[in-house]
C-alpha atoms as a PDB file:
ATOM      1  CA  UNK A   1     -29.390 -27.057 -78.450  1.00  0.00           C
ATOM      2  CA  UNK A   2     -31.438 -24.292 -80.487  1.00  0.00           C
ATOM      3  CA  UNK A   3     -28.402 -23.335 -82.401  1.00  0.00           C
ATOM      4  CA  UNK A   4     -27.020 -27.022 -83.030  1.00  0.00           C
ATOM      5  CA  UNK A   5     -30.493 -27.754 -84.596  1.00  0.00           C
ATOM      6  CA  UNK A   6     -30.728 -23.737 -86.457  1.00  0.00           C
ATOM      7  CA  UNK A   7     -27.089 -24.535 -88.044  1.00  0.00           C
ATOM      8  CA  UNK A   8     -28.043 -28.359 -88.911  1.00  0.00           C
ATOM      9  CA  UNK A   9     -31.390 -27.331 -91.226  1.00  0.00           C
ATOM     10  CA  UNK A  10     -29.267 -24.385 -92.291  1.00  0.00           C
ATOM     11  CA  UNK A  11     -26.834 -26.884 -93.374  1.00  0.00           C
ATOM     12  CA  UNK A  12     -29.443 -28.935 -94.968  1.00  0.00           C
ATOM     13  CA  UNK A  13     -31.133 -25.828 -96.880  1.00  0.00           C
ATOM     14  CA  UNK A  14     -27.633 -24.923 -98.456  1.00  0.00           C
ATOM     15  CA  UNK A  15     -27.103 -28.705 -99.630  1.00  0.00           C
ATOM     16  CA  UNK A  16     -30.837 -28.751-101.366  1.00  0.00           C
ATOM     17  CA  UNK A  17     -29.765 -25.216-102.634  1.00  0.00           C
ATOM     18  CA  UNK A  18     -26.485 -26.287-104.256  1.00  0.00           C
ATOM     19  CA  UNK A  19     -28.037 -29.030-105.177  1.00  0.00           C
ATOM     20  CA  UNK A  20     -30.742 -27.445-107.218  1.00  0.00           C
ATOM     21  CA  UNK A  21     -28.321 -25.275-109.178  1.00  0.00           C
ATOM     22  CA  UNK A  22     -25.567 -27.931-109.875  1.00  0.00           C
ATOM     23  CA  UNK A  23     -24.995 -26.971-113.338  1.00  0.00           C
ATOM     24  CA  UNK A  24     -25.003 -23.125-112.560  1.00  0.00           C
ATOM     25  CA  UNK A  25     -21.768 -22.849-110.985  1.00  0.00           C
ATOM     26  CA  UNK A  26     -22.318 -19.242-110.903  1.00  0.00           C
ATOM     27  CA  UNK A  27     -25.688 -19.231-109.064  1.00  0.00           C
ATOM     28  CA  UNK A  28     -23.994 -21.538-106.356  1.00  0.00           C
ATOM     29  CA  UNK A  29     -21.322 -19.119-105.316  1.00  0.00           C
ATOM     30  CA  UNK A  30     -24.043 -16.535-105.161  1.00  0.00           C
ATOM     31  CA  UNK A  31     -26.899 -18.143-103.299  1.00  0.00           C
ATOM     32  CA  UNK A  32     -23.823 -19.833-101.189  1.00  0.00           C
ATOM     33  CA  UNK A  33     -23.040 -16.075-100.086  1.00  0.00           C
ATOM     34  CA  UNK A  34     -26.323 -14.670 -99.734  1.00  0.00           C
ATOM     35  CA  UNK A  35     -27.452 -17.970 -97.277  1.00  0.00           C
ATOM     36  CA  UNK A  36     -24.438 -17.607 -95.394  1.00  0.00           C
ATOM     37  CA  UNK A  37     -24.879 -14.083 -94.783  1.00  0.00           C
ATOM     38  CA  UNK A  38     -28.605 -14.744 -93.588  1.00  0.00           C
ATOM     39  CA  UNK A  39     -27.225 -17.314 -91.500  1.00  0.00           C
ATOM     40  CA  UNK A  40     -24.712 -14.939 -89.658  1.00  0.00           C
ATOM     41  CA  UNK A  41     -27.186 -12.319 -89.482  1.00  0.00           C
ATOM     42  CA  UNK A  42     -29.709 -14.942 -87.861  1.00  0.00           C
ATOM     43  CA  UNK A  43     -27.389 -16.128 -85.261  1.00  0.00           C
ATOM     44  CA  UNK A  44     -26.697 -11.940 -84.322  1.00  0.00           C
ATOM     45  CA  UNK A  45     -29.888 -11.363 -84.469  1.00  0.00           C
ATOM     46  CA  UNK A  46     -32.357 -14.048 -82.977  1.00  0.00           C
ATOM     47  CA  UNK A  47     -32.614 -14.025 -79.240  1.00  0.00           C
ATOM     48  CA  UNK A  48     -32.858 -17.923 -78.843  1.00  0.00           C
ATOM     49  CA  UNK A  49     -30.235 -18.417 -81.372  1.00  0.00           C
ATOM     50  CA  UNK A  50     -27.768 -16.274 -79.218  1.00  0.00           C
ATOM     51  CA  UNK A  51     -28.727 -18.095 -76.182  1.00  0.00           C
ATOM     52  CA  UNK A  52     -31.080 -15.317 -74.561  1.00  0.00           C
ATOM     53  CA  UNK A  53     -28.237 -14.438 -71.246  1.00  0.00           C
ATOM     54  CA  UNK A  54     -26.458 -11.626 -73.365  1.00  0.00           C
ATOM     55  CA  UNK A  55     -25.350  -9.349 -70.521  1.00  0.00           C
ATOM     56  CA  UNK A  56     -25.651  -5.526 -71.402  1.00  0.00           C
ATOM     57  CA  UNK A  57     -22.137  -4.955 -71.861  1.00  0.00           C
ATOM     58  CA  UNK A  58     -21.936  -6.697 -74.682  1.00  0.00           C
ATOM     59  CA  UNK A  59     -24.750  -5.204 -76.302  1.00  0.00           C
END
């Protein structure tokens, strides 16, 4: 449920982000990347996004 609600307000944050720089078509591609790439690295990363039972082999 953590990571439905994470990816939802991510969602939300890359709308209001596009949004912002609608005339910049430039600055969307970019801040596009760079938010995606925090949002990968978030879901690796953060023990409650992964779901907290990550057995130790797959560590």
């Amino acid at each position: 449920m953590t990571k439905i609600a994470f990816t939802l307000l991510w969602g939300a944050v890359l709308v209001a982000a596009n949004r912002a720089l609608q005339d910049a078509t430039w600055a969307q591609y970019l801040v596009t990347f760079i938010l995606g790439g925090i949002y990968a690295l978030a879901l690796s990363k953060v023990r409650i996004l992964r779901g907290g039972n990550v057995s130790e082999e797959s560590k």
